[in-house]
C-alpha atoms as a PDB file:
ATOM      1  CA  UNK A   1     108.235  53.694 145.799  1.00  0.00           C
ATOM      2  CA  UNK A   2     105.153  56.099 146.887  1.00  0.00           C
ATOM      3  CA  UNK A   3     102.066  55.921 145.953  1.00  0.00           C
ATOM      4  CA  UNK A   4     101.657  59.588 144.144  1.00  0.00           C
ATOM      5  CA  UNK A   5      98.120  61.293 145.350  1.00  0.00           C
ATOM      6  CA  UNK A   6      95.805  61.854 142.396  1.00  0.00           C
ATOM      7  CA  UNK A   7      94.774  64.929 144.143  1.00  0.00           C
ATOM      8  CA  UNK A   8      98.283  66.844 143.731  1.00  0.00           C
ATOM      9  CA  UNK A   9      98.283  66.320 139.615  1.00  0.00           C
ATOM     10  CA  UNK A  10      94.559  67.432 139.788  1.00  0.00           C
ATOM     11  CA  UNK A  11      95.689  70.579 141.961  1.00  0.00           C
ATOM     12  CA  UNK A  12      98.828  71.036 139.056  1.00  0.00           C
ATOM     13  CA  UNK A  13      96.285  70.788 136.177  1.00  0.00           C
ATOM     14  CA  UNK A  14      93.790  73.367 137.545  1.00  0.00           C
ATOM     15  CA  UNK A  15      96.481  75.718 137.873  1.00  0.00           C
ATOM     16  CA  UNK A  16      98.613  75.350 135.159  1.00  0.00           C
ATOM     17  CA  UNK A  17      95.402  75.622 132.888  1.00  0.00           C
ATOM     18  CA  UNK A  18      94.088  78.259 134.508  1.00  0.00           C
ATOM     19  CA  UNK A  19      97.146  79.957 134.007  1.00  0.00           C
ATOM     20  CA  UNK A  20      97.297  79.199 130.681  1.00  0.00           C
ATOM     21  CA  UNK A  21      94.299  80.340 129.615  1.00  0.00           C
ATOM     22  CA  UNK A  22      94.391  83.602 131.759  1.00  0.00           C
ATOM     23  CA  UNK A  23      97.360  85.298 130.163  1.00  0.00           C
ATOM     24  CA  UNK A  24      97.270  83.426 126.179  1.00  0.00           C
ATOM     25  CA  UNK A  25      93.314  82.716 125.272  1.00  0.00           C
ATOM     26  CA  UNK A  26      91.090  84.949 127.281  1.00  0.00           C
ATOM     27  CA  UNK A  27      91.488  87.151 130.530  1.00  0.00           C
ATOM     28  CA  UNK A  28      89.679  85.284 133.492  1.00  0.00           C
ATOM     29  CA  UNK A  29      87.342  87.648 135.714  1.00  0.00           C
ATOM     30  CA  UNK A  30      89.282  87.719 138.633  1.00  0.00           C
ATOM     31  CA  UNK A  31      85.916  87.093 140.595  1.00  0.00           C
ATOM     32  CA  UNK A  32      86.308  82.914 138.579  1.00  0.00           C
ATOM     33  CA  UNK A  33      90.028  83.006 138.225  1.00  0.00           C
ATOM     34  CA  UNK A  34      90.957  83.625 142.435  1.00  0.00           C
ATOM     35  CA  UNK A  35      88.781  80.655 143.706  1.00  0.00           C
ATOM     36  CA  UNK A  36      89.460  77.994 141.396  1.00  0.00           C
ATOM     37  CA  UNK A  37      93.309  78.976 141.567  1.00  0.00           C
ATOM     38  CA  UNK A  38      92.979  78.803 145.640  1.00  0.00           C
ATOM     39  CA  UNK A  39      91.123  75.326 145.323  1.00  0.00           C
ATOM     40  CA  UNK A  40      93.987  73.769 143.123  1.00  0.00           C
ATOM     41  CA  UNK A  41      96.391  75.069 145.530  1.00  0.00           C
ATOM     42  CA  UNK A  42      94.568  73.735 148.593  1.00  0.00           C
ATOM     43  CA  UNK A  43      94.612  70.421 146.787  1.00  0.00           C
ATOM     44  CA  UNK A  44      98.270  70.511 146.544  1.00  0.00           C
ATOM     45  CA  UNK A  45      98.794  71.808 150.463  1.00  0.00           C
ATOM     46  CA  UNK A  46      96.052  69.257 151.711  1.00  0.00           C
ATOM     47  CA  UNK A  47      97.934  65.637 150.235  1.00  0.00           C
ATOM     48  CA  UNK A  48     101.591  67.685 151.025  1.00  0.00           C
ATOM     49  CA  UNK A  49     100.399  68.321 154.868  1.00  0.00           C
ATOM     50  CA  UNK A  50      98.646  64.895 154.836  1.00  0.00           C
ATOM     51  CA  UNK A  51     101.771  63.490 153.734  1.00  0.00           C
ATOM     52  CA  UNK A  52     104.063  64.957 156.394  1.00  0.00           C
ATOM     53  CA  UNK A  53     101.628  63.838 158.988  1.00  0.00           C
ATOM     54  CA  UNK A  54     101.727  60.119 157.962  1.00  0.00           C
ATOM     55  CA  UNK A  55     105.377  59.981 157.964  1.00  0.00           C
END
């Protein structure tokens, strides 16, 4: 079995909690919300790309 990356559950958990807290506790400044979004999805690209390449 692979080894899962701790870097795609950490890319998951910014975004799903970003998201969550965007649209039911408090509306992110889009200026906060955009980056930090982008950075948990460039976690999940980087170990999916990283990956591919080791295969």
């Amino acid at each position: 079995m692979k080894k899962k990356n701790v870097f795609i559950y950490i890319g998951i958990a910014i975004y799903i909690i970003m998201s969550g807290i965007d649209r039911f506790v408090y509306h992110i400044p889009n200026m906060i919300y955009i980056p930090i979004s982008i950075l948990g999805i460039a976690l999940i690209l980087i170990v999916f790309f990283k990956d591919k390449n080791n295969q």
